[in-house]
C-alpha atoms as a PDB file:
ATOM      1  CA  UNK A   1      -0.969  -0.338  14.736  1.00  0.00           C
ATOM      2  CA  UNK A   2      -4.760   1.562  14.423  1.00  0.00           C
ATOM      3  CA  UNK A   3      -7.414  -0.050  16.075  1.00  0.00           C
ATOM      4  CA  UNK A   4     -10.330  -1.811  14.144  1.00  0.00           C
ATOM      5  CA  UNK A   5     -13.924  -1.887  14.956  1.00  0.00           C
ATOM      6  CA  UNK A   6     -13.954  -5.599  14.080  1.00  0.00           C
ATOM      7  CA  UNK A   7     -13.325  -7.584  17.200  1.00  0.00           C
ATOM      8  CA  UNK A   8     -11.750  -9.969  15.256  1.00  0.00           C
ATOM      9  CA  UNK A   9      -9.078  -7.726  14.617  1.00  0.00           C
ATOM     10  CA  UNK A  10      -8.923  -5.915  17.987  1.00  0.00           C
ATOM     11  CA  UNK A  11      -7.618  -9.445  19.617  1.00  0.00           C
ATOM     12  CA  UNK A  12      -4.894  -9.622  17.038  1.00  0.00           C
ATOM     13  CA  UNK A  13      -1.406  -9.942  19.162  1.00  0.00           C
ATOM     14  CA  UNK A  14       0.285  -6.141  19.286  1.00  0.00           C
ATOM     15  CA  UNK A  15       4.128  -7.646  19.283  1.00  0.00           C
ATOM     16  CA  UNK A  16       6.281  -9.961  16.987  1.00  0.00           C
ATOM     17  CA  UNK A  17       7.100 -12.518  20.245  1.00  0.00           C
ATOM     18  CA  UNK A  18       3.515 -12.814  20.216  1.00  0.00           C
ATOM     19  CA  UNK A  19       3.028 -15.184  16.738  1.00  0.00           C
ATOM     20  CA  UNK A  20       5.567 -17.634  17.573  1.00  0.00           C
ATOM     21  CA  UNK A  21       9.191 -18.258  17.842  1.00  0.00           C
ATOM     22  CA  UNK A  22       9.648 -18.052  14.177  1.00  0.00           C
ATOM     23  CA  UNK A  23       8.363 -14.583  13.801  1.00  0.00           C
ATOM     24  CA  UNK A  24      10.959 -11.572  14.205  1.00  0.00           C
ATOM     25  CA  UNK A  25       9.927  -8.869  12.481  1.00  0.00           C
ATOM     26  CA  UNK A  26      12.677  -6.510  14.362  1.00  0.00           C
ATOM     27  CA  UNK A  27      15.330  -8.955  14.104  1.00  0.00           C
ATOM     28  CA  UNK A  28      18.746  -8.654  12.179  1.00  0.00           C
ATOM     29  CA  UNK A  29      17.943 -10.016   8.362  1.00  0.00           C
ATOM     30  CA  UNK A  30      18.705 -12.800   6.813  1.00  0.00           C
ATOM     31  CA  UNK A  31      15.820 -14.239   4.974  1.00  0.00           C
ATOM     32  CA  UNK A  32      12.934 -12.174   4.022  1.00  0.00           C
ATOM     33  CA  UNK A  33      13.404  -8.496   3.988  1.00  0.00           C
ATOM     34  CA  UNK A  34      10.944  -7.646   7.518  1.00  0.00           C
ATOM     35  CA  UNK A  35      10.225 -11.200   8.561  1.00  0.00           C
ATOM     36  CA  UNK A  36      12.938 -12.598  10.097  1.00  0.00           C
ATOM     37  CA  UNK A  37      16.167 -15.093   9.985  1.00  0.00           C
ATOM     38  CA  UNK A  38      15.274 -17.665   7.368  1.00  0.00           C
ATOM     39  CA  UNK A  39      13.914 -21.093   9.315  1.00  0.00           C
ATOM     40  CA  UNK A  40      15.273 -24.540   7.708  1.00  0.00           C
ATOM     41  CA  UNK A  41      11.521 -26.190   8.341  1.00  0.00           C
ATOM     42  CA  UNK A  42       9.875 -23.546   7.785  1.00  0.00           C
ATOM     43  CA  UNK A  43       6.272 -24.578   6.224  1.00  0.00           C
ATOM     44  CA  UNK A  44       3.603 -22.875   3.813  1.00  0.00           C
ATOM     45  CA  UNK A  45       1.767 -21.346   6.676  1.00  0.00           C
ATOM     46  CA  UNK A  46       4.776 -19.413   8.200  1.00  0.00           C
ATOM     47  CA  UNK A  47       6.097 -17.292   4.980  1.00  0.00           C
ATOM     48  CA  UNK A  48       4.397 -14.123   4.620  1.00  0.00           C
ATOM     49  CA  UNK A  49       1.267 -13.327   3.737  1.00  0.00           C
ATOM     50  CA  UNK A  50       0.271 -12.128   0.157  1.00  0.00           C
ATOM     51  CA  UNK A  51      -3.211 -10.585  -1.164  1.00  0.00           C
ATOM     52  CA  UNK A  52      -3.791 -13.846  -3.093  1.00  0.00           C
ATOM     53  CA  UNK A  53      -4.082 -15.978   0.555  1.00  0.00           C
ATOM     54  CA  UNK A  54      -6.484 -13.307   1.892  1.00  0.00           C
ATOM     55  CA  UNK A  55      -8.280 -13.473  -1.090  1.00  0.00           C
ATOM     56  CA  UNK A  56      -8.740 -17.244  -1.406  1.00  0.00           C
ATOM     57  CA  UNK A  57      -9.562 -18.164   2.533  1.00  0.00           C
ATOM     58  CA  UNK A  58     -12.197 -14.957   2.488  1.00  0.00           C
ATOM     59  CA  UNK A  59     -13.778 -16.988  -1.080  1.00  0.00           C
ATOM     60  CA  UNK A  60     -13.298 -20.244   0.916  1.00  0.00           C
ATOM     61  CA  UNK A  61     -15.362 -18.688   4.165  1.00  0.00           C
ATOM     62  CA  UNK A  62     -17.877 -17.039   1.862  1.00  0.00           C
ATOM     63  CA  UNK A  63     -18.357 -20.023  -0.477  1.00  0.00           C
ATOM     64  CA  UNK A  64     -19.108 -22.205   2.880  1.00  0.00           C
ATOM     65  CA  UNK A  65     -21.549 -19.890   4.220  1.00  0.00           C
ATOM     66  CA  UNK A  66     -23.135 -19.605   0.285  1.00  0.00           C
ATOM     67  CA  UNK A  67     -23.812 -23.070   0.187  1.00  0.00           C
ATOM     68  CA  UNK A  68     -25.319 -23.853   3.522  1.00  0.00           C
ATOM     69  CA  UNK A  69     -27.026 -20.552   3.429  1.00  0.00           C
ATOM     70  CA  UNK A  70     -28.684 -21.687   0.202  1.00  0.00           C
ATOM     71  CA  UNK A  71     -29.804 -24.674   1.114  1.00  0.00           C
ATOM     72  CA  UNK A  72     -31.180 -23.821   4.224  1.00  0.00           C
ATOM     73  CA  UNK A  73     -32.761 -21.372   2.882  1.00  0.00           C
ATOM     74  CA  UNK A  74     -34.787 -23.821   0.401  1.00  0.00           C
ATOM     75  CA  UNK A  75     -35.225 -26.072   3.458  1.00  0.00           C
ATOM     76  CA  UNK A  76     -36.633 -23.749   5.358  1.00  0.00           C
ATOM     77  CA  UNK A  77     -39.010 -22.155   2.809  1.00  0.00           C
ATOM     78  CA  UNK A  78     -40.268 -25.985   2.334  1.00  0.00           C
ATOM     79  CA  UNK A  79     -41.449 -26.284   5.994  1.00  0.00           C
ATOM     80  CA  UNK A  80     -43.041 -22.659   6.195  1.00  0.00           C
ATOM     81  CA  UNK A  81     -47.014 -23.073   5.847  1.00  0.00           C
ATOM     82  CA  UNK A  82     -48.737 -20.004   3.971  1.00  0.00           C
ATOM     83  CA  UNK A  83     -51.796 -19.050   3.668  1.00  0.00           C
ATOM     84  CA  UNK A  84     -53.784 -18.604   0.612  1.00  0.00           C
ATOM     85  CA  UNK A  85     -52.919 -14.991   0.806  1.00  0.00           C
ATOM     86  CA  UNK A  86     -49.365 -15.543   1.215  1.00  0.00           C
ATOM     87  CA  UNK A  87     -49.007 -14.739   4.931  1.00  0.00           C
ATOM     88  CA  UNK A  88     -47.064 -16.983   7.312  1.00  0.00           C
ATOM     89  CA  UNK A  89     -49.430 -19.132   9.174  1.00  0.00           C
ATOM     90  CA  UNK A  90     -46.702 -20.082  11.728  1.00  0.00           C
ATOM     91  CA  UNK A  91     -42.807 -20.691  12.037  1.00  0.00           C
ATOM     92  CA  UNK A  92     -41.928 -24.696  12.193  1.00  0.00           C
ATOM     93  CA  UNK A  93     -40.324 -25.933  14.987  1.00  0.00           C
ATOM     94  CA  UNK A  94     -37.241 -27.325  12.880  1.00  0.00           C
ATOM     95  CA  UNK A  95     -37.106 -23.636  11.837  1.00  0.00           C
ATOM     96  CA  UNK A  96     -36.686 -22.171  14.971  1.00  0.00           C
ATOM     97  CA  UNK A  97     -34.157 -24.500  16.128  1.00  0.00           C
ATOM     98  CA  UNK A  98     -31.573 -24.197  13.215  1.00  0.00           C
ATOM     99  CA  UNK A  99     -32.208 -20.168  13.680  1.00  0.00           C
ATOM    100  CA  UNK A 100     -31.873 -20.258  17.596  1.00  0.00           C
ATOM    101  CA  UNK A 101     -29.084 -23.190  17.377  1.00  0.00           C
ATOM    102  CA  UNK A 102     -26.903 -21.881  14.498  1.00  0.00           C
ATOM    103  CA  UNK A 103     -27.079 -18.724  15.939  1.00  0.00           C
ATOM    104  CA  UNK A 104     -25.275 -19.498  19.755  1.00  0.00           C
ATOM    105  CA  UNK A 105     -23.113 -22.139  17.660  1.00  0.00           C
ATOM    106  CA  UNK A 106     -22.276 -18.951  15.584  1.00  0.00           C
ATOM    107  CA  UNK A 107     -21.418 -16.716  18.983  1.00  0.00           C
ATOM    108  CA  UNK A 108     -19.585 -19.740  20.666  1.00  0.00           C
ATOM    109  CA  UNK A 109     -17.297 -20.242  17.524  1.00  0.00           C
ATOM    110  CA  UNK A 110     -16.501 -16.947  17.287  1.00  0.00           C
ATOM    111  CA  UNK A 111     -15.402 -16.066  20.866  1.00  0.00           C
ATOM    112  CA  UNK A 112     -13.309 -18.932  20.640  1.00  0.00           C
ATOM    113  CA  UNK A 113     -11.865 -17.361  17.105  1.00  0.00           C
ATOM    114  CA  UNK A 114     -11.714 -14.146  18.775  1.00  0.00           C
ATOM    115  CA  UNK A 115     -10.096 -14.928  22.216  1.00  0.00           C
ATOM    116  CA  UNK A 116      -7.999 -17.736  21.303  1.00  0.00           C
ATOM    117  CA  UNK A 117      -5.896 -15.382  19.276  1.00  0.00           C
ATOM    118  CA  UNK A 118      -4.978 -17.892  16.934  1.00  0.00           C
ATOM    119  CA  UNK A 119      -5.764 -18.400  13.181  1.00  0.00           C
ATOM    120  CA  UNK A 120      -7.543 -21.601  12.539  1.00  0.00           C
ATOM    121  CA  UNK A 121      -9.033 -22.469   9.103  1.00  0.00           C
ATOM    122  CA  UNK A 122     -10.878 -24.783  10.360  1.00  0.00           C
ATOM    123  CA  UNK A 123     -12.655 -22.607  12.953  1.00  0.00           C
ATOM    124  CA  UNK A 124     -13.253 -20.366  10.334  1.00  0.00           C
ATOM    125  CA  UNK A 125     -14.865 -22.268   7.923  1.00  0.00           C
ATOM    126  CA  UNK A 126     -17.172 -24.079  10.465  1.00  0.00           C
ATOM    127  CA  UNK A 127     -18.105 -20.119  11.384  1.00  0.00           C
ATOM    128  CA  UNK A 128     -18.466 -19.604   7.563  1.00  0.00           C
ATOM    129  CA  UNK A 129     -21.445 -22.816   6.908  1.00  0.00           C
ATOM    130  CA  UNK A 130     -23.015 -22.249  10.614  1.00  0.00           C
ATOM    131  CA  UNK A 131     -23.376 -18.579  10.112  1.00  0.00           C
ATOM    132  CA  UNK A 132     -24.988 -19.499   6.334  1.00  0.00           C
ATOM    133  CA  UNK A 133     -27.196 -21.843   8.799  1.00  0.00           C
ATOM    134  CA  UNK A 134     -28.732 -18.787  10.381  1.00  0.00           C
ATOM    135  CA  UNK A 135     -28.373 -16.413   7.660  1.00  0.00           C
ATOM    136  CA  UNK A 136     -30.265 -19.057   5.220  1.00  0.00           C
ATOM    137  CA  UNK A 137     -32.782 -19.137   8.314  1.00  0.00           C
ATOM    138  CA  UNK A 138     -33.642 -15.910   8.512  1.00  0.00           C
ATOM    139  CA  UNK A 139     -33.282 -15.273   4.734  1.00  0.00           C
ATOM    140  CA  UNK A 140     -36.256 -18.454   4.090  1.00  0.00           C
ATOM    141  CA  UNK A 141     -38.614 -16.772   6.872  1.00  0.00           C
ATOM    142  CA  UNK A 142     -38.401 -13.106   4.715  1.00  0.00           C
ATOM    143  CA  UNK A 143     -38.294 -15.030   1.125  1.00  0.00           C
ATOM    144  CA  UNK A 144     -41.753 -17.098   2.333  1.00  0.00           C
ATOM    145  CA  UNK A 145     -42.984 -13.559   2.682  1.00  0.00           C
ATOM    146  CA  UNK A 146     -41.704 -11.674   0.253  1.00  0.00           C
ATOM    147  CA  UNK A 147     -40.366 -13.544  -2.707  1.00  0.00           C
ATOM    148  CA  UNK A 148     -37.019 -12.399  -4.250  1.00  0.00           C
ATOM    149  CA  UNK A 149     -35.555 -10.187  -0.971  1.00  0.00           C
ATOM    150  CA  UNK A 150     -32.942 -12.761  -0.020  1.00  0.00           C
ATOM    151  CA  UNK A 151     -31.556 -11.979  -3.742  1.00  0.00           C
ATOM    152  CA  UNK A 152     -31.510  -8.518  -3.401  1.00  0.00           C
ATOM    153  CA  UNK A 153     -30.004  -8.516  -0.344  1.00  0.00           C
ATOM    154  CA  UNK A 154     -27.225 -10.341  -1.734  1.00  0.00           C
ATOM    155  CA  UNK A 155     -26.746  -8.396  -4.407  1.00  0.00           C
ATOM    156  CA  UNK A 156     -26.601  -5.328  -2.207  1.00  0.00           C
ATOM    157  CA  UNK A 157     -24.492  -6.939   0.166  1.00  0.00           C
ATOM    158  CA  UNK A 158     -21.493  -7.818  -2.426  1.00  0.00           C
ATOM    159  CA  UNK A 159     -22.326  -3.814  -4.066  1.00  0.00           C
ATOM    160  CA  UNK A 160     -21.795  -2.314  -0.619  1.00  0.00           C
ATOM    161  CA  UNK A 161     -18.232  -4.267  -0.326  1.00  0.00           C
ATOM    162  CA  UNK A 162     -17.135  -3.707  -3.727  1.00  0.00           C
ATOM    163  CA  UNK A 163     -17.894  -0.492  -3.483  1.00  0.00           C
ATOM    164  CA  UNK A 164     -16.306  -0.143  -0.061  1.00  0.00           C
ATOM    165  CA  UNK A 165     -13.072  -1.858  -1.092  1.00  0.00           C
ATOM    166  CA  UNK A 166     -13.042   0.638  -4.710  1.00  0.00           C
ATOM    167  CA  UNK A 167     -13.130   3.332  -2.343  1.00  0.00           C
ATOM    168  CA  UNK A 168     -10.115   2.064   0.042  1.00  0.00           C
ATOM    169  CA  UNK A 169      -7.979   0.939  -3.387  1.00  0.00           C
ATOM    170  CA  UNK A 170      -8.401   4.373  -4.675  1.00  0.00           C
ATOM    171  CA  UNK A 171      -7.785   6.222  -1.753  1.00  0.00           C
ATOM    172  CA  UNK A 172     -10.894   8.304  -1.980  1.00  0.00           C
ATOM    173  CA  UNK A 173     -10.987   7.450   1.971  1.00  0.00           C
ATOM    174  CA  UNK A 174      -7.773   7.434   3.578  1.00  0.00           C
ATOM    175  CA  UNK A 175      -8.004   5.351   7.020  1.00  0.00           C
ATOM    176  CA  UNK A 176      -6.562   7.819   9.134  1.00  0.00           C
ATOM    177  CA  UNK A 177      -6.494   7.446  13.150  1.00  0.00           C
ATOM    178  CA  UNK A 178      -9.084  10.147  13.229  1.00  0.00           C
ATOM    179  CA  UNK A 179     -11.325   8.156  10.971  1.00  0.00           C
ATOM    180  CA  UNK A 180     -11.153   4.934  12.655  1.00  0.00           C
ATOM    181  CA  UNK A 181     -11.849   6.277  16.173  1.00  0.00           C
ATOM    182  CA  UNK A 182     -15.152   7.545  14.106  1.00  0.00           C
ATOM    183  CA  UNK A 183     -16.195   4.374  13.037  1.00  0.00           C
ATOM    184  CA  UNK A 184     -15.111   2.651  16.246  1.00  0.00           C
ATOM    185  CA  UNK A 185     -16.898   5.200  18.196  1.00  0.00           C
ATOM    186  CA  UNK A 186     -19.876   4.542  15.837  1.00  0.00           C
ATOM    187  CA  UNK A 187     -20.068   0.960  15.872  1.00  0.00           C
ATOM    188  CA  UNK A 188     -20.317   1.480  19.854  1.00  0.00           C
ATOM    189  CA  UNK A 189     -23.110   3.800  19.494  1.00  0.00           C
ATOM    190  CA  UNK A 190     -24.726   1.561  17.247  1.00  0.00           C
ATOM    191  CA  UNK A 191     -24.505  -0.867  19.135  1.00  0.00           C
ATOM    192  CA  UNK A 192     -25.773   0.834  23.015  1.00  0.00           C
ATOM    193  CA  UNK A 193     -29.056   1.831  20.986  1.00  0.00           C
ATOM    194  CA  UNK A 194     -29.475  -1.500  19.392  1.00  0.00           C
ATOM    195  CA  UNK A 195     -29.621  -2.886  23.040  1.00  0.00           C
ATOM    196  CA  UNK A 196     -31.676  -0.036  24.455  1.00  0.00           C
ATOM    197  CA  UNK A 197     -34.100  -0.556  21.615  1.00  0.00           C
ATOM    198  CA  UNK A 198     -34.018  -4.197  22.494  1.00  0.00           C
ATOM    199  CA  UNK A 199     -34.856  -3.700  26.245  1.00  0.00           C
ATOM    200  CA  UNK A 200     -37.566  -1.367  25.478  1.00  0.00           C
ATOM    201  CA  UNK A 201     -38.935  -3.533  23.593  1.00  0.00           C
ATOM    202  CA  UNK A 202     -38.971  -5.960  25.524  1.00  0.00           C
ATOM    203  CA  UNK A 203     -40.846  -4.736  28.953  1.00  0.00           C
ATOM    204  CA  UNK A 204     -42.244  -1.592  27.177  1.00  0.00           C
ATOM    205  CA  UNK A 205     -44.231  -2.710  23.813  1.00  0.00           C
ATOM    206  CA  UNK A 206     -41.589   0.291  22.277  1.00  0.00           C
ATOM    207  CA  UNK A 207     -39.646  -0.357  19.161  1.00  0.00           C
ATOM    208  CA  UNK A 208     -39.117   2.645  17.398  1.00  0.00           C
ATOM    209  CA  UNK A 209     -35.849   1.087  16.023  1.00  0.00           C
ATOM    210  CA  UNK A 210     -37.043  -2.281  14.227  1.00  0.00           C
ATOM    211  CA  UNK A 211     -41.029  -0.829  13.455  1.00  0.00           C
ATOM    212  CA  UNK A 212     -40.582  -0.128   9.844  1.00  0.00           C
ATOM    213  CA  UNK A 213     -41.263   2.981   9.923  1.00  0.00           C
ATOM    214  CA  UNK A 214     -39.373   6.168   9.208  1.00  0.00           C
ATOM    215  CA  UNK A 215     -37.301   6.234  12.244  1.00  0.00           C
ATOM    216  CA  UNK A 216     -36.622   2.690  11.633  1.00  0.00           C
ATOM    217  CA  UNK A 217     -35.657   3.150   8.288  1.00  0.00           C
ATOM    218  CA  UNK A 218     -33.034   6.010   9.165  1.00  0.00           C
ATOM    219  CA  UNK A 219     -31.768   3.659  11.658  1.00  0.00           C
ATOM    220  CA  UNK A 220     -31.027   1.253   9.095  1.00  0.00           C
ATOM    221  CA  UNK A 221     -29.461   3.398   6.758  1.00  0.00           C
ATOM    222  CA  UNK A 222     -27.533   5.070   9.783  1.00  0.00           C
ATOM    223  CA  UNK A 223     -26.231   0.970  10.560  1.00  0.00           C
ATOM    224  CA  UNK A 224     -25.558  -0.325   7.082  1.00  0.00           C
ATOM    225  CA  UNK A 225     -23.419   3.055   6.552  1.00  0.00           C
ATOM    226  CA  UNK A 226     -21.063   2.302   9.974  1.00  0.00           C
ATOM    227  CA  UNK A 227     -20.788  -1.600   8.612  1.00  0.00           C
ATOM    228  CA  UNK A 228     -20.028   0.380   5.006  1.00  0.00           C
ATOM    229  CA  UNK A 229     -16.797   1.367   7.008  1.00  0.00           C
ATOM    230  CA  UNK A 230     -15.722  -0.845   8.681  1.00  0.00           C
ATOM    231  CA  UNK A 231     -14.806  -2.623   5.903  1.00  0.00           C
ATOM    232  CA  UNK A 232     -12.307   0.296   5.103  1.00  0.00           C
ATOM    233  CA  UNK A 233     -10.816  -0.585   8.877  1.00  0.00           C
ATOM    234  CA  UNK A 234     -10.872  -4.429   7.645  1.00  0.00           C
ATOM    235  CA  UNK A 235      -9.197  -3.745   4.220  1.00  0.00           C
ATOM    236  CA  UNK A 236      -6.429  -1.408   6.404  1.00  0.00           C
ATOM    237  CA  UNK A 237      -5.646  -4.011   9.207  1.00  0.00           C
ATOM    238  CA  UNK A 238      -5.342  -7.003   6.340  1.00  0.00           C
ATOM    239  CA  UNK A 239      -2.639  -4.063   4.440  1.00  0.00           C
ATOM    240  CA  UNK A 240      -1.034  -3.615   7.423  1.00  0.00           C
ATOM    241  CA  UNK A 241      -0.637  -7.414   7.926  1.00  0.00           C
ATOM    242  CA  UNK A 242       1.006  -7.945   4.766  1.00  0.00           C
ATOM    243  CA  UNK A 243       2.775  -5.408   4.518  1.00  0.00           C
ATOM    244  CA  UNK A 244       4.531  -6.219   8.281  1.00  0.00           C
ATOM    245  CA  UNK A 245       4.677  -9.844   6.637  1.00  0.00           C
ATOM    246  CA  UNK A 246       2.628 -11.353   9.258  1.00  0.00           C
ATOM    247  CA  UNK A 247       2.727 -15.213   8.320  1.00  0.00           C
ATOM    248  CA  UNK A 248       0.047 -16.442   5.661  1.00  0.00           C
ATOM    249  CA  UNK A 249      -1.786 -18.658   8.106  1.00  0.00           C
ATOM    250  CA  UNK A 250      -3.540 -15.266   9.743  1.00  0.00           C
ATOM    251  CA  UNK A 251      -5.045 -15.020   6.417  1.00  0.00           C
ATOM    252  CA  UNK A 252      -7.900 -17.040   8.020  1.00  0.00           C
ATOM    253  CA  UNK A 253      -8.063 -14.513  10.805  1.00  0.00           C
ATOM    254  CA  UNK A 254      -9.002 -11.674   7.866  1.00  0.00           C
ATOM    255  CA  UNK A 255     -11.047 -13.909   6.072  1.00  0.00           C
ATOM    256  CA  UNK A 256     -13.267 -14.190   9.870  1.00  0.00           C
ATOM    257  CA  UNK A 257     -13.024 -10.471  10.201  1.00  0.00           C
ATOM    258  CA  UNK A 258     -14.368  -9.434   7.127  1.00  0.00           C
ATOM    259  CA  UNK A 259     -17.026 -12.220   7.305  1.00  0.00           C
ATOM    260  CA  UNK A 260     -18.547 -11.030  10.626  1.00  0.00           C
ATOM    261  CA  UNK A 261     -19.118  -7.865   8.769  1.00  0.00           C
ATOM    262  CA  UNK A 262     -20.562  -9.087   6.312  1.00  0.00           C
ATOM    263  CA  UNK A 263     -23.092 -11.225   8.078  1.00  0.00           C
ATOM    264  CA  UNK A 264     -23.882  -8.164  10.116  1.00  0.00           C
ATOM    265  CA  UNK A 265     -24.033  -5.871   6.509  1.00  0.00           C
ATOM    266  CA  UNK A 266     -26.338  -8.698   4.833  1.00  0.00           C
ATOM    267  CA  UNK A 267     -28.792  -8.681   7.893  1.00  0.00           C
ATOM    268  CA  UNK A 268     -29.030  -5.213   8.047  1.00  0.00           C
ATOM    269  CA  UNK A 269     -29.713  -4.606   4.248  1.00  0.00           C
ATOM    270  CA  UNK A 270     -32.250  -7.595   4.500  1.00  0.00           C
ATOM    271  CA  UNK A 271     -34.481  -5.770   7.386  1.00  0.00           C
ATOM    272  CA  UNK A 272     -34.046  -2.377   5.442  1.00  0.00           C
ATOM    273  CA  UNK A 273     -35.442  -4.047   2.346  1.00  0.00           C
ATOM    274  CA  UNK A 274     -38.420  -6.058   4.272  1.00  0.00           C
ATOM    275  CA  UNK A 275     -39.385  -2.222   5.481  1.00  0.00           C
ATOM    276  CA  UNK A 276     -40.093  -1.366   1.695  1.00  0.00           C
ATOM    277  CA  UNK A 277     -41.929  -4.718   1.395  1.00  0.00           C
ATOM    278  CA  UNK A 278     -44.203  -3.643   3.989  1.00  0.00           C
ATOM    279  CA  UNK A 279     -45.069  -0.361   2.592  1.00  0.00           C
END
């Protein structure tokens, strides 16, 4: 099985003894063809898993994180003071919290996700409405300043992914090992200079990276193109999965993978447009 650039996906256990007694994907067959014996009390969440369940618990997460991203956004645009010219004349402490607070909720939740190596819908969707907490933050700080971003964000959040997953379902991009140690290698990359960038600064007073200007702007286009493909690594590993008849129930384990993406595709989109704003 290829690697993924997703962590989410990375953690996912390499060997059939390692989702349960129930699951034999080598064994002889006598149930489903590639799943196993057939199980007398067998329930919904061990048959295999079909493009309809990834479909619905990846509309469950993003609905979640919709609706408390919405309204936090509107609550948090209510508590920003402008001034008469429209600029922010400071950042509420309520504000800062549900930023700062949804956002370690957001980490802790995920790690758990991550490196308990176990699908949990619940855990998923609570990851779903805190990360719309923090996205809805952030997204009501750039809306007080520059009215209608948040929307086009969105919209060219969900263009990226169609786009992206058109591109997989055609076969215009064919994952290939050589592709995803690429993006993989990318997403690393990314990431070092993000964290260099940070550092510097930090101590230094030097932020070429997150400036708006056009070094910054390349940046962003550079990032929103590596989470561009890693959705073709997400769409791959949640084939692979169904096709291997993993059970249905790590259909909440896709839906979290392909929601971290798109938190980090939505942010990333959102600072590239506020660049624009500023010129």
């Amino acid at each position: 099985m290829r690697s993924s650039s997703n962590p989410a996906f990375r953690n996912l256990p390499r060997g059939a003894a390692e989702y349960g007694p129930n699951v034999g994907f080598n064994q002889p067959q006598g149930g489903v063809p590639g799943y196993g014996p057939p199980q007398t009390s067998a329930g919904a969440d061990d048959r295999p898993m079909t493009v309809d369940d990834v479909v619905i618990k990846t509309a469950l997460s993003l609905g979640t994180a919709l609706v408390t991203g919405v309204l936090t956004a509107i609550w948090a645009i209510s508590q920003i003071p402008l001034s008469a010219s429209g600029k922010i004349l400071g950042i509420p402490g309520a504000v800062i919290g549900a930023l700062v607070g949804s956002m370690i909720v957001g980490l802790v939740i995920s790690l758990v996700i991550i490196f308990k190596k176990m699908p949990s819908g619940p855990l998923t969707l609570a990851y779903s409405a805190v990360e719309g907490v923090f996205l809805g933050a952030i997204s009501g700080l750039f809306e007080a300043l520059y009215p209608g971003i948040a929307l086009q964000a969105i919209v060219g959040t969900a263009g990226v992914f169609i786009a992206m997953l058109v591109v997989y379902k055609t076969g215009a991009v064919k994952v290939t090992p050589k592709l995803t140690k690429w993006i993989i290698g990318a997403v690393v990359g990314v990431a070092i200079m993000m964290l260099v960038n940070l550092v510097t600064s930090l101590f230094f007073g030097f932020n070429p990276l997150r400036d708006g200007g056009p070094i910054a702007i390349i940046f962003s286009l550079v990032v929103i193109g590596v989470a561009a493909f890693s959705f073709l690594l997400d769409f791959d590993q949640a084939d692979r999965m169904i096709r291997e008849g993993t059970p249905s129930k790590w259909s909440w384990y896709v839906a979290f993978g392909l929601m971290t993406t798109l938190v980090w595709l939505y942010l990333e989109i959102l600072r590239l447009l506020s660049y624009f704003q500023n010129d």
